[in-house]
PDB file of N, CA and C in Angstrom:
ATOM      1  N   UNK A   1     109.853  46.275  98.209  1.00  0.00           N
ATOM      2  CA  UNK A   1     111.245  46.285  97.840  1.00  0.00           C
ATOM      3  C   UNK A   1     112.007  47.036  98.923  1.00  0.00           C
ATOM      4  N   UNK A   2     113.238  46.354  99.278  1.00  0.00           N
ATOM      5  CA  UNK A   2     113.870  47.029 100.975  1.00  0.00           C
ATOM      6  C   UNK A   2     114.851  48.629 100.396  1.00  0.00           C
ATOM      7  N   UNK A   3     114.349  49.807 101.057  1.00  0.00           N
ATOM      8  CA  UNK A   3     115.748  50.325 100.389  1.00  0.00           C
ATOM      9  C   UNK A   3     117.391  50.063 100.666  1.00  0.00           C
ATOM     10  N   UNK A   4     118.054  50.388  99.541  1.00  0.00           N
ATOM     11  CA  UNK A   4     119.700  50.177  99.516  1.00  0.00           C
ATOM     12  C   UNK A   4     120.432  50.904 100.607  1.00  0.00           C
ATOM     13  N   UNK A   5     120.543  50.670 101.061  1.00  0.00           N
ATOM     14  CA  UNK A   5     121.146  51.975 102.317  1.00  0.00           C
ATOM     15  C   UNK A   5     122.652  52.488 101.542  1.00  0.00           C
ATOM     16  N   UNK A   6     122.956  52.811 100.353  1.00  0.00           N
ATOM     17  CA  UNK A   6     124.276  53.358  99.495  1.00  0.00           C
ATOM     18  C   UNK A   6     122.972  54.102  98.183  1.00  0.00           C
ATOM     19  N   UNK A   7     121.904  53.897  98.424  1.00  0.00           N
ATOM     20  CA  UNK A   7     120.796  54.150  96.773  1.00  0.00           C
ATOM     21  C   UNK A   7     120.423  55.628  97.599  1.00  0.00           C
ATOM     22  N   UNK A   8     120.004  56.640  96.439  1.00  0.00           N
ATOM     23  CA  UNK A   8     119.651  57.926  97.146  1.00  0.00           C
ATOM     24  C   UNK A   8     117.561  58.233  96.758  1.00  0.00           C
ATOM     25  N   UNK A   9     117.234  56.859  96.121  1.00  0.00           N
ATOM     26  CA  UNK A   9     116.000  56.707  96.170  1.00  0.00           C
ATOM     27  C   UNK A   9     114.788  57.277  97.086  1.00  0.00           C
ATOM     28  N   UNK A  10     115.207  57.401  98.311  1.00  0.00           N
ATOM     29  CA  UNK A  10     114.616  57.931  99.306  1.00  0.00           C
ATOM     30  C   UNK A  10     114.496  59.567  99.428  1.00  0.00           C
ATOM     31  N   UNK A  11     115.852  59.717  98.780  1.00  0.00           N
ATOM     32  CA  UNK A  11     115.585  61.526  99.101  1.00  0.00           C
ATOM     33  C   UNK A  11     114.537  62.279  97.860  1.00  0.00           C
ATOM     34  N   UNK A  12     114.415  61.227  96.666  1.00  0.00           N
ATOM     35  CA  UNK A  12     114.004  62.057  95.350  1.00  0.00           C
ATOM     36  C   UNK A  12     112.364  62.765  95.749  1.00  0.00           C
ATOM     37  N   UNK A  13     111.483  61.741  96.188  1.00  0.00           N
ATOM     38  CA  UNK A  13     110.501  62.578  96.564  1.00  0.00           C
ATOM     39  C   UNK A  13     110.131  63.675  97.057  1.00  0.00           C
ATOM     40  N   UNK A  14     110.750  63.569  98.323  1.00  0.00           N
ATOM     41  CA  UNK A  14     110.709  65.128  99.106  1.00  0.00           C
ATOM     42  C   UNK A  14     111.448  66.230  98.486  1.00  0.00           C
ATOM     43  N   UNK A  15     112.545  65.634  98.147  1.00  0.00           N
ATOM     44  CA  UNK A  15     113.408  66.876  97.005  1.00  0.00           C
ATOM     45  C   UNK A  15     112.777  67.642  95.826  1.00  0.00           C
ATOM     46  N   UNK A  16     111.496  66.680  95.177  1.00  0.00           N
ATOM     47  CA  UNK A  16     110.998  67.170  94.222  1.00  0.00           C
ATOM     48  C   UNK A  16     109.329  67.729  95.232  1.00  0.00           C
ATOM     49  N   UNK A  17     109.177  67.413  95.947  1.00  0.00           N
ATOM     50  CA  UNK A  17     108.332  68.065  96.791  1.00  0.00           C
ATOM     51  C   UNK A  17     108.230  69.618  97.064  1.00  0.00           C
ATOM     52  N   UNK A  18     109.669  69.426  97.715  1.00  0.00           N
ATOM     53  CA  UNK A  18     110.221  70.673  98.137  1.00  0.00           C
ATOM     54  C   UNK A  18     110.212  71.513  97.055  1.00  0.00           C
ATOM     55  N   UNK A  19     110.791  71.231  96.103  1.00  0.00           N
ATOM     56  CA  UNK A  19     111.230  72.140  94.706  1.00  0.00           C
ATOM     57  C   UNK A  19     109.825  72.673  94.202  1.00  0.00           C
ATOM     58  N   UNK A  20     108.805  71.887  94.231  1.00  0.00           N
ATOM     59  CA  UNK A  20     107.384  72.300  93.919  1.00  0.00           C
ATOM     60  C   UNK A  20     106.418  73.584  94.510  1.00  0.00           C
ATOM     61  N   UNK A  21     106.980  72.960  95.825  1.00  0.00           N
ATOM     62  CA  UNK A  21     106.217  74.053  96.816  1.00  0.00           C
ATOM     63  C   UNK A  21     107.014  75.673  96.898  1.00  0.00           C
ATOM     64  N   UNK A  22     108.504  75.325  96.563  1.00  0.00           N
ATOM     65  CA  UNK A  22     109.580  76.119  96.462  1.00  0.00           C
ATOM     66  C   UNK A  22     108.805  77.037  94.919  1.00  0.00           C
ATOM     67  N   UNK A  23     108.526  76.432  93.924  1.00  0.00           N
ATOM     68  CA  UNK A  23     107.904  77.664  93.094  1.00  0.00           C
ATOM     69  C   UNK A  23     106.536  77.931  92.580  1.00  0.00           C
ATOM     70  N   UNK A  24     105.807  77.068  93.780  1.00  0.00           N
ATOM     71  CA  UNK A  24     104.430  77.517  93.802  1.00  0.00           C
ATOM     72  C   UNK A  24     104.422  79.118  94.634  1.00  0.00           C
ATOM     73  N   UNK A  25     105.463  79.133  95.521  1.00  0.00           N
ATOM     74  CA  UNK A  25     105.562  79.649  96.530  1.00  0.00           C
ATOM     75  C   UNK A  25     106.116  81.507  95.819  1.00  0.00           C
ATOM     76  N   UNK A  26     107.030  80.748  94.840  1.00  0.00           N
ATOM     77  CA  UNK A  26     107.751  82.241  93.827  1.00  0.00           C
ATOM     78  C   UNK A  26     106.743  82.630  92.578  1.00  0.00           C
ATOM     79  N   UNK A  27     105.677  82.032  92.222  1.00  0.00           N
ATOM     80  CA  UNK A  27     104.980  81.760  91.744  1.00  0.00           C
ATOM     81  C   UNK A  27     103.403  82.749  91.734  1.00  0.00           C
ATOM     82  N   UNK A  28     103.136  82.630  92.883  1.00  0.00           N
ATOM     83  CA  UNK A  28     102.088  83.367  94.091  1.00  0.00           C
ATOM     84  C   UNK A  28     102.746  84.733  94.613  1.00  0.00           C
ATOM     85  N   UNK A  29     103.706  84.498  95.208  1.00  0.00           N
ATOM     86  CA  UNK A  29     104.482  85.888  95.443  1.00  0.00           C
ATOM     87  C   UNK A  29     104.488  86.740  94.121  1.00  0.00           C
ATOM     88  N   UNK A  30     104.689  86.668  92.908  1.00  0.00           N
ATOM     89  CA  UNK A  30     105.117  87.152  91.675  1.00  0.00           C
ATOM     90  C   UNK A  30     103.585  87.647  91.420  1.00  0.00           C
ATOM     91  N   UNK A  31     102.880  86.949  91.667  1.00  0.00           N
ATOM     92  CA  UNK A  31     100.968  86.692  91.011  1.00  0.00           C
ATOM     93  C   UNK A  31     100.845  87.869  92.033  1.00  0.00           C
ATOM     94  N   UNK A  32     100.763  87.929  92.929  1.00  0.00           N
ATOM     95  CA  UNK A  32      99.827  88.826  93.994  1.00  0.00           C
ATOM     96  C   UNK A  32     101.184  89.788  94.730  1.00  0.00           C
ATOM     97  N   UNK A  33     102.237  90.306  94.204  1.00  0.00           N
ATOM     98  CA  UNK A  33     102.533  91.277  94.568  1.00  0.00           C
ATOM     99  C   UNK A  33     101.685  92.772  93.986  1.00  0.00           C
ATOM    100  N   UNK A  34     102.447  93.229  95.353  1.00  0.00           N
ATOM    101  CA  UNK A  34     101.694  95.216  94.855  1.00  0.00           C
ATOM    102  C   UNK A  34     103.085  95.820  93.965  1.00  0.00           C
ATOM    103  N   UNK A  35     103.927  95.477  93.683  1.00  0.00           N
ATOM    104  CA  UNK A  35     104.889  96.845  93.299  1.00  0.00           C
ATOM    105  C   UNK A  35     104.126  96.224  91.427  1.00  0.00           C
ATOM    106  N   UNK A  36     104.873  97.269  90.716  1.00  0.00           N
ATOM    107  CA  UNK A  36     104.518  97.359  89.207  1.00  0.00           C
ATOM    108  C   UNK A  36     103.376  96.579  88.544  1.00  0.00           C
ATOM    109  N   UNK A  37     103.327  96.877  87.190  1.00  0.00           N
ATOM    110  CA  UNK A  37     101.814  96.245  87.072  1.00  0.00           C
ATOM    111  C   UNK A  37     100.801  97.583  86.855  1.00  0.00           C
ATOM    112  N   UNK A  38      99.335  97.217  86.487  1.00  0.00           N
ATOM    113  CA  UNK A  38      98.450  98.338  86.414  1.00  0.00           C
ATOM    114  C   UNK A  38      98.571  99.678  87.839  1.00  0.00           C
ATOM    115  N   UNK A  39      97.931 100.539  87.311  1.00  0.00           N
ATOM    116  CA  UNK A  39      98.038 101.834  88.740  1.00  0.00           C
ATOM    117  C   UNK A  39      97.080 100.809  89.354  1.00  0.00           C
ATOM    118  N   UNK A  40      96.457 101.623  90.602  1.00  0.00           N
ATOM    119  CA  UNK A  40      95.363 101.014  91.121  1.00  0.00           C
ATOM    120  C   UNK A  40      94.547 102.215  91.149  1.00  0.00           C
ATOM    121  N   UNK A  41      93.035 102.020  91.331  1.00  0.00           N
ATOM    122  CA  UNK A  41      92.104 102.907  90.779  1.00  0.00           C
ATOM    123  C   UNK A  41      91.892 103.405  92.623  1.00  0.00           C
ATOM    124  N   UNK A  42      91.594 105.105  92.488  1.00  0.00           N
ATOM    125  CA  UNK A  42      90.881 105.724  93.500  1.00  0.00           C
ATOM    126  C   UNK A  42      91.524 106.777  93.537  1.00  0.00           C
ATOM    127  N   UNK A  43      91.238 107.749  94.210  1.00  0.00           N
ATOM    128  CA  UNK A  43      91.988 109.113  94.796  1.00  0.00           C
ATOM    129  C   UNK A  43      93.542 108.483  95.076  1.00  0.00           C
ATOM    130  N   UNK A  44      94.286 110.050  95.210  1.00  0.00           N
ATOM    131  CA  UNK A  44      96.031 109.493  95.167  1.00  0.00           C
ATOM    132  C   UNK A  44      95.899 110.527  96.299  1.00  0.00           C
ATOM    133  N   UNK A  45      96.031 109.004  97.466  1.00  0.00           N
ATOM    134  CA  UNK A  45      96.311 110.012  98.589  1.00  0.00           C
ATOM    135  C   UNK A  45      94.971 109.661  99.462  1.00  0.00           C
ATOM    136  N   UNK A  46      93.882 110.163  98.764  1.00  0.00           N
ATOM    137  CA  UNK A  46      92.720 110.599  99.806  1.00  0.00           C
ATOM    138  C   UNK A  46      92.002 109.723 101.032  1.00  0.00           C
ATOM    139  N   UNK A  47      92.473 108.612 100.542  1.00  0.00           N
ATOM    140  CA  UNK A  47      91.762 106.975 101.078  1.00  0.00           C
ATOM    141  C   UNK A  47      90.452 106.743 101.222  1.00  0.00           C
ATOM    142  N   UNK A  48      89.616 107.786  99.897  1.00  0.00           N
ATOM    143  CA  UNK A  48      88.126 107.496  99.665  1.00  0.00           C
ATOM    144  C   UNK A  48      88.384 106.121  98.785  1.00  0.00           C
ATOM    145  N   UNK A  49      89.339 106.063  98.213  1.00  0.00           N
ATOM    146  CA  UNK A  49      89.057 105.212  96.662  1.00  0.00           C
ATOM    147  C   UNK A  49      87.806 105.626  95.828  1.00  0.00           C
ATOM    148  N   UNK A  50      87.304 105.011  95.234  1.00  0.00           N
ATOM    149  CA  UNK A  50      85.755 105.129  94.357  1.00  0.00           C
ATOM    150  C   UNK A  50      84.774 106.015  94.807  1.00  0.00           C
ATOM    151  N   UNK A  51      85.440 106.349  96.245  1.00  0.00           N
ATOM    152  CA  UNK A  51      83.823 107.043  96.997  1.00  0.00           C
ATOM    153  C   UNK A  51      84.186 108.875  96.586  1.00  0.00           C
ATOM    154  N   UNK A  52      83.289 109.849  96.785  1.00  0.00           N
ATOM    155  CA  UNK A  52      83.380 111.056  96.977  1.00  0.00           C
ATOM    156  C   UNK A  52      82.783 111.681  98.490  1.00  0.00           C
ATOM    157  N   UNK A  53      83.194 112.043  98.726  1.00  0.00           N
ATOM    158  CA  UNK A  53      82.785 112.643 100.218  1.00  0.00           C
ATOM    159  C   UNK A  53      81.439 113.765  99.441  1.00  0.00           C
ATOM    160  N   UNK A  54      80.545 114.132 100.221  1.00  0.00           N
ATOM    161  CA  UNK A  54      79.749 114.998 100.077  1.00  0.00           C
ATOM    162  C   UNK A  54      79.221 116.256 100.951  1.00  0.00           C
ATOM    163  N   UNK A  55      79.269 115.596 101.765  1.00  0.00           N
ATOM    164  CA  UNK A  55      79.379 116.470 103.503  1.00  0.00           C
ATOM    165  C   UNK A  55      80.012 116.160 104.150  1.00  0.00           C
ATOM    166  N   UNK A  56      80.015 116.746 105.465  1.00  0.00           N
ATOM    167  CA  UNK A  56      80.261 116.493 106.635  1.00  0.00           C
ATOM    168  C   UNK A  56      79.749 117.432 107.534  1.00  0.00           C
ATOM    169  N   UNK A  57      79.006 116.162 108.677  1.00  0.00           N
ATOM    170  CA  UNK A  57      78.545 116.639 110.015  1.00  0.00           C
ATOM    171  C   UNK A  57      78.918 116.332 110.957  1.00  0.00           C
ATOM    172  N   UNK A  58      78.506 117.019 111.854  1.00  0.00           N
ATOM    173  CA  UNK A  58      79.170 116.986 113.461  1.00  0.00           C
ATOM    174  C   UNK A  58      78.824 115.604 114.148  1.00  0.00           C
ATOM    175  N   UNK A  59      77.037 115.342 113.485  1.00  0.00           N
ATOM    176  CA  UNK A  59      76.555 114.298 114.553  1.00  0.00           C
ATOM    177  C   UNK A  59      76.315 112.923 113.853  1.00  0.00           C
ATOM    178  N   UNK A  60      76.439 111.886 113.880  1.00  0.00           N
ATOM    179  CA  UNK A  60      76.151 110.618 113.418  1.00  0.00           C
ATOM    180  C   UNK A  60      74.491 110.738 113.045  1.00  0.00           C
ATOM    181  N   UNK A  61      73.949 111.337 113.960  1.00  0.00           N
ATOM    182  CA  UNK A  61      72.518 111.052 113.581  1.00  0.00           C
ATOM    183  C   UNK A  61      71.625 112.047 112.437  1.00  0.00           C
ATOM    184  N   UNK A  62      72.351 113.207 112.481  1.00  0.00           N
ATOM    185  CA  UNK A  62      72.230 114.035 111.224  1.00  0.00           C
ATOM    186  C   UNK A  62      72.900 113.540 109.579  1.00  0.00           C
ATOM    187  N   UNK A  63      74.151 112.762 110.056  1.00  0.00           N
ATOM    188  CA  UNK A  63      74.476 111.945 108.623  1.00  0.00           C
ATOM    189  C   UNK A  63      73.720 110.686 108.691  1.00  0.00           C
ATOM    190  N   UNK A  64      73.167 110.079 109.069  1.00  0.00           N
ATOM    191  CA  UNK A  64      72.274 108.792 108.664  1.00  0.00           C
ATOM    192  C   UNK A  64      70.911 109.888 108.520  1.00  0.00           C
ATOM    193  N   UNK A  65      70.179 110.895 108.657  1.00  0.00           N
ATOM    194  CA  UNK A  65      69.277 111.199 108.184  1.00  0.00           C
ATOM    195  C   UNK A  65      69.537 111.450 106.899  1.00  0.00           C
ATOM    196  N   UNK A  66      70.670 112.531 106.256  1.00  0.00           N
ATOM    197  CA  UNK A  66      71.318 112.664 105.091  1.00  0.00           C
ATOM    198  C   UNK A  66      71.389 111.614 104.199  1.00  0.00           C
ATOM    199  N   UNK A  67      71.968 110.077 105.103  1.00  0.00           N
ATOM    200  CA  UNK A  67      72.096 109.249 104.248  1.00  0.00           C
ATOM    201  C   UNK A  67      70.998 108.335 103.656  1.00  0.00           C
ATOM    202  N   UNK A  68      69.282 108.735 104.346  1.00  0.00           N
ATOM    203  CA  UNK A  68      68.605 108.365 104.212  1.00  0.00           C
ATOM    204  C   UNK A  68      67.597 109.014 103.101  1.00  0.00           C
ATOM    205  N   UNK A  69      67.755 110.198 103.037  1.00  0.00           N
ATOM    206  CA  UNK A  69      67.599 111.530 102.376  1.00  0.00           C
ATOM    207  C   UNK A  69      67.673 110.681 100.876  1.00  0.00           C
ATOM    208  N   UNK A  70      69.494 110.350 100.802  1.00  0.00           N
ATOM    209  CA  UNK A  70      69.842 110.174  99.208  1.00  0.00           C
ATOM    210  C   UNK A  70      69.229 108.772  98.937  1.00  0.00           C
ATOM    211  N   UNK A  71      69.162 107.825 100.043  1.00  0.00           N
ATOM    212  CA  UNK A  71      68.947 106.766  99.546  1.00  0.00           C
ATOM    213  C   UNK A  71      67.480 106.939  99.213  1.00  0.00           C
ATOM    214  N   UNK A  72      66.175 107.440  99.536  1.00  0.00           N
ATOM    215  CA  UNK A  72      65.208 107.873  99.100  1.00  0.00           C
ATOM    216  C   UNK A  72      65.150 108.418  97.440  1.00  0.00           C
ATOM    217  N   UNK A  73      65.952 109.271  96.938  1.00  0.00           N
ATOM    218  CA  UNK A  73      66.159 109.873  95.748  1.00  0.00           C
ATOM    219  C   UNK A  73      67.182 108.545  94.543  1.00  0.00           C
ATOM    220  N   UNK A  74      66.928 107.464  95.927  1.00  0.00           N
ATOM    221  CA  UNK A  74      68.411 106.349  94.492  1.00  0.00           C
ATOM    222  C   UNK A  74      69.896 106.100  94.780  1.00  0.00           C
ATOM    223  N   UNK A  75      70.352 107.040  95.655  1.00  0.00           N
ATOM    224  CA  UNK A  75      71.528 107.345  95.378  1.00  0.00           C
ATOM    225  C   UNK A  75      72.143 106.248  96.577  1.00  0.00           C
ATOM    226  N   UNK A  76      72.699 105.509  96.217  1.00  0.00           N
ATOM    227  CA  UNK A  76      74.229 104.926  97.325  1.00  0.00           C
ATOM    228  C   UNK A  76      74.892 105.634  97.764  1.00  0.00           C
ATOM    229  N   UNK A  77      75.140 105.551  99.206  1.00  0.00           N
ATOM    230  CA  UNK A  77      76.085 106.334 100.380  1.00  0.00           C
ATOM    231  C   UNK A  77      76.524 105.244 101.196  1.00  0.00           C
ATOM    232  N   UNK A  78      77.596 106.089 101.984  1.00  0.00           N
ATOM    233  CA  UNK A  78      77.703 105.485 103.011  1.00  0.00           C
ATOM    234  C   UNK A  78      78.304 106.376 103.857  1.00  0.00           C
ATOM    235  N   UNK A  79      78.305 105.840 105.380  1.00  0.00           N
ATOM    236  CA  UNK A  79      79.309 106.793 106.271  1.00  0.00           C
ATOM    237  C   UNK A  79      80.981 106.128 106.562  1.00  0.00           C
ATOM    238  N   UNK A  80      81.373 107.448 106.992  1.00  0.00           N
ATOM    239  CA  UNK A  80      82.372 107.073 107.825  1.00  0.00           C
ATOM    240  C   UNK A  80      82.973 108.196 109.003  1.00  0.00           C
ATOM    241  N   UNK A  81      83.360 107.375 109.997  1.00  0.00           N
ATOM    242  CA  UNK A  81      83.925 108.546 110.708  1.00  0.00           C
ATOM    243  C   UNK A  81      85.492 109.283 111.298  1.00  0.00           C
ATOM    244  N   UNK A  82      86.148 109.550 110.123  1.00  0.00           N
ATOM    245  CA  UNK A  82      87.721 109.936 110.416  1.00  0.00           C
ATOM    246  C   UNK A  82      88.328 110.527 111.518  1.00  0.00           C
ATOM    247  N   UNK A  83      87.239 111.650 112.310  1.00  0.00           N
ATOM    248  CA  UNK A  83      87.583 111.812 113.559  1.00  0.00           C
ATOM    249  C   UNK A  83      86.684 112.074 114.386  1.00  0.00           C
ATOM    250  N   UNK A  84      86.410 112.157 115.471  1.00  0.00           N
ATOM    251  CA  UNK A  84      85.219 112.207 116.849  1.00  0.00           C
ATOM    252  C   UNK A  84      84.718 113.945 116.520  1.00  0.00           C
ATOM    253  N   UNK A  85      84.073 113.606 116.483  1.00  0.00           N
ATOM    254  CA  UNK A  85      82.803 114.207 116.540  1.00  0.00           C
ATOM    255  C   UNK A  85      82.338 114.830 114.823  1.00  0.00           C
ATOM    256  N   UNK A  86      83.100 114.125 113.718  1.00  0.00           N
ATOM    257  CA  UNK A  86      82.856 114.380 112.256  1.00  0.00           C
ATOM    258  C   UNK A  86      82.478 113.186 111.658  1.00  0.00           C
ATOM    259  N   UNK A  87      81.204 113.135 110.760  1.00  0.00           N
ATOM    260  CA  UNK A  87      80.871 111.843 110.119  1.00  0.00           C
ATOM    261  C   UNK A  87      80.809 112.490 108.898  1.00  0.00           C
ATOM    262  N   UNK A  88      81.505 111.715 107.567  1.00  0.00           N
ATOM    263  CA  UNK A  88      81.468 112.122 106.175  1.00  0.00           C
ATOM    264  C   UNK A  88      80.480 111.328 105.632  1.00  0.00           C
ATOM    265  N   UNK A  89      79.735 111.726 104.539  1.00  0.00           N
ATOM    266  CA  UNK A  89      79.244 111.091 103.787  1.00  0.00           C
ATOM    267  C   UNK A  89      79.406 111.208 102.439  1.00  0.00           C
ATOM    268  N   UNK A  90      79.591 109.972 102.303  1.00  0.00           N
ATOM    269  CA  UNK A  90      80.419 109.314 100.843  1.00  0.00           C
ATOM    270  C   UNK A  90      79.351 108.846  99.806  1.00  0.00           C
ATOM    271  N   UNK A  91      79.319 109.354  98.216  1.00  0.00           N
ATOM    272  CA  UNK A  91      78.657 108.640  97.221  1.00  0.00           C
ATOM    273  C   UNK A  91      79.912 108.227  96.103  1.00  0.00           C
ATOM    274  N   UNK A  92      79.239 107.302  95.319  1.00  0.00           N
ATOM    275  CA  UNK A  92      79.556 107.571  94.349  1.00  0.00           C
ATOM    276  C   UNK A  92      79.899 108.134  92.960  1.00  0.00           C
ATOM    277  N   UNK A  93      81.192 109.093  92.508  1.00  0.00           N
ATOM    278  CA  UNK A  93      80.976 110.230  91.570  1.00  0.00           C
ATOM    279  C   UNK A  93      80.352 110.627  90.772  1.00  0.00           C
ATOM    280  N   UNK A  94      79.547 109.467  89.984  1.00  0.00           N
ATOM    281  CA  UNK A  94      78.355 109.971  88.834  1.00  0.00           C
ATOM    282  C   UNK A  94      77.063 110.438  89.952  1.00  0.00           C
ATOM    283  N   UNK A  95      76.919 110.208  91.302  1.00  0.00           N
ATOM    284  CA  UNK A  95      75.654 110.467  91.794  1.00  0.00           C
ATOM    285  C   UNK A  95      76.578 111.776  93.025  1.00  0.00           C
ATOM    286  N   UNK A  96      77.566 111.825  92.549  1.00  0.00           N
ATOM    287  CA  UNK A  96      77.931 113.267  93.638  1.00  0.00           C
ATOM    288  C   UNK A  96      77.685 114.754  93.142  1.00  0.00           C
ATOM    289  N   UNK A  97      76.809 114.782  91.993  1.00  0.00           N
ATOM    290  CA  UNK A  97      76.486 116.342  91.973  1.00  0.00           C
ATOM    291  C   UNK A  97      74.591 116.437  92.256  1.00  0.00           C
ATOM    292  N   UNK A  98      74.146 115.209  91.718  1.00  0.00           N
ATOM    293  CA  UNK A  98      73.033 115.028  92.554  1.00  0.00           C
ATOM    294  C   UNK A  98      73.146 115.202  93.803  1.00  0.00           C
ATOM    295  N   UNK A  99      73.818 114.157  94.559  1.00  0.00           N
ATOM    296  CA  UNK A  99      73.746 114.321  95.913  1.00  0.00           C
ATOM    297  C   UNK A  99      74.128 115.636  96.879  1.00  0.00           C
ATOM    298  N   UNK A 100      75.488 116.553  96.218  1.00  0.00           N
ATOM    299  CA  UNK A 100      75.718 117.460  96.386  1.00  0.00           C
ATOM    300  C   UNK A 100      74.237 118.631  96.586  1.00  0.00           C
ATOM    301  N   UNK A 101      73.229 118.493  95.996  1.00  0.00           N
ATOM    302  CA  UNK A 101      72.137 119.446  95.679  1.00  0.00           C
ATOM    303  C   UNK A 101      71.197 118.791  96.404  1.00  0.00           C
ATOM    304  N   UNK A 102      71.434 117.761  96.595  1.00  0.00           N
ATOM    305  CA  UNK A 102      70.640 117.099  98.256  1.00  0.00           C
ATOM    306  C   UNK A 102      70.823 117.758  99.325  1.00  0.00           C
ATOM    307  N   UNK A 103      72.136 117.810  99.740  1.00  0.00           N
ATOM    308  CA  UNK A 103      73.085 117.729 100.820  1.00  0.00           C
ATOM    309  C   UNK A 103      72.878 119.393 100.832  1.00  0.00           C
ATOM    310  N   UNK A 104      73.036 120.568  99.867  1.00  0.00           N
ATOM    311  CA  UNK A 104      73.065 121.888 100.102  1.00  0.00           C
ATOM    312  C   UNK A 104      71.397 121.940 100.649  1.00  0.00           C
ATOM    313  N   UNK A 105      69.902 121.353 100.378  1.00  0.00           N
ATOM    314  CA  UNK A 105      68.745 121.566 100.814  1.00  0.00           C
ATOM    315  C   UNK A 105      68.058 120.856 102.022  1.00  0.00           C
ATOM    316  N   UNK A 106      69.540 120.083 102.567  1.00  0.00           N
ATOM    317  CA  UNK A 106      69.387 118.870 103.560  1.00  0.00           C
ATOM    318  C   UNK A 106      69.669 119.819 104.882  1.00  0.00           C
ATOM    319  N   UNK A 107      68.505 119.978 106.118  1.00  0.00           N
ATOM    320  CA  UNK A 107      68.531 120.962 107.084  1.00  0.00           C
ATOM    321  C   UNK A 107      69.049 119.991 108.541  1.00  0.00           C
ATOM    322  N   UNK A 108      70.291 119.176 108.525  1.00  0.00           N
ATOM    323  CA  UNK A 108      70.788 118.582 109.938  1.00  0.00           C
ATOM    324  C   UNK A 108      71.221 119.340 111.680  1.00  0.00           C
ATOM    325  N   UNK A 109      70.644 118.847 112.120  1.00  0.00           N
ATOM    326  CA  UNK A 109      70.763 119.855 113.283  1.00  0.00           C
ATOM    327  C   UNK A 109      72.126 119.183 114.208  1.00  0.00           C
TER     328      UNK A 109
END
């Protein structure tokens, strides 16, 4: 069928196209913004989230012995290093007073 060149047949698709994508688009924005809504879970401020720091040493290779220490006894760690020449090691809070009593009998050089 030829279109009418005076008929506005041609524009309805894309118009309703547009309009679709137009509030999939407000839609998603609304879904996955950060402002209001639940808190979010972790330290306020600290940028451990979930983790607890437990130590800190001078040398990378004294915290992977540490971190090998807890993982021996069960416990999940991990490192990180916030500034040169300090590596923290991080558990999780139900295993940070265990690990804490690791970490005070743990001899890193």
């Amino acid at each position: 069928m030829p279109i009418d060149a005076g008929s506005l047949d041609y524009a309805v698709g894309p118009a309703i196209a547009v309009i679709t994508v137009g509030l999939i688009a407000l839609f998603l924005r609304w879904a996955f913004s950060s402002s209001g809504g639940a808190p979010r879970r972790g330290g306020a401020g600290t940028g451990e989230g979930l983790l607890t720091p437990i130590a800190s040493l001078a040398r990378p290779e004294s915290a992977l012995a540490l971190r090998a220490l807890l993982s021996d006894a069960g416990i999940r760690s991990t490192l990180r290093e916030p500034a040169p020449h300090r590596t923290d090691v991080l558990v999780f809070p139900e295993d940070a007073q265990r690990a804490r009593a690791l970490a005070m009998s743990f001899r890193g050089d």
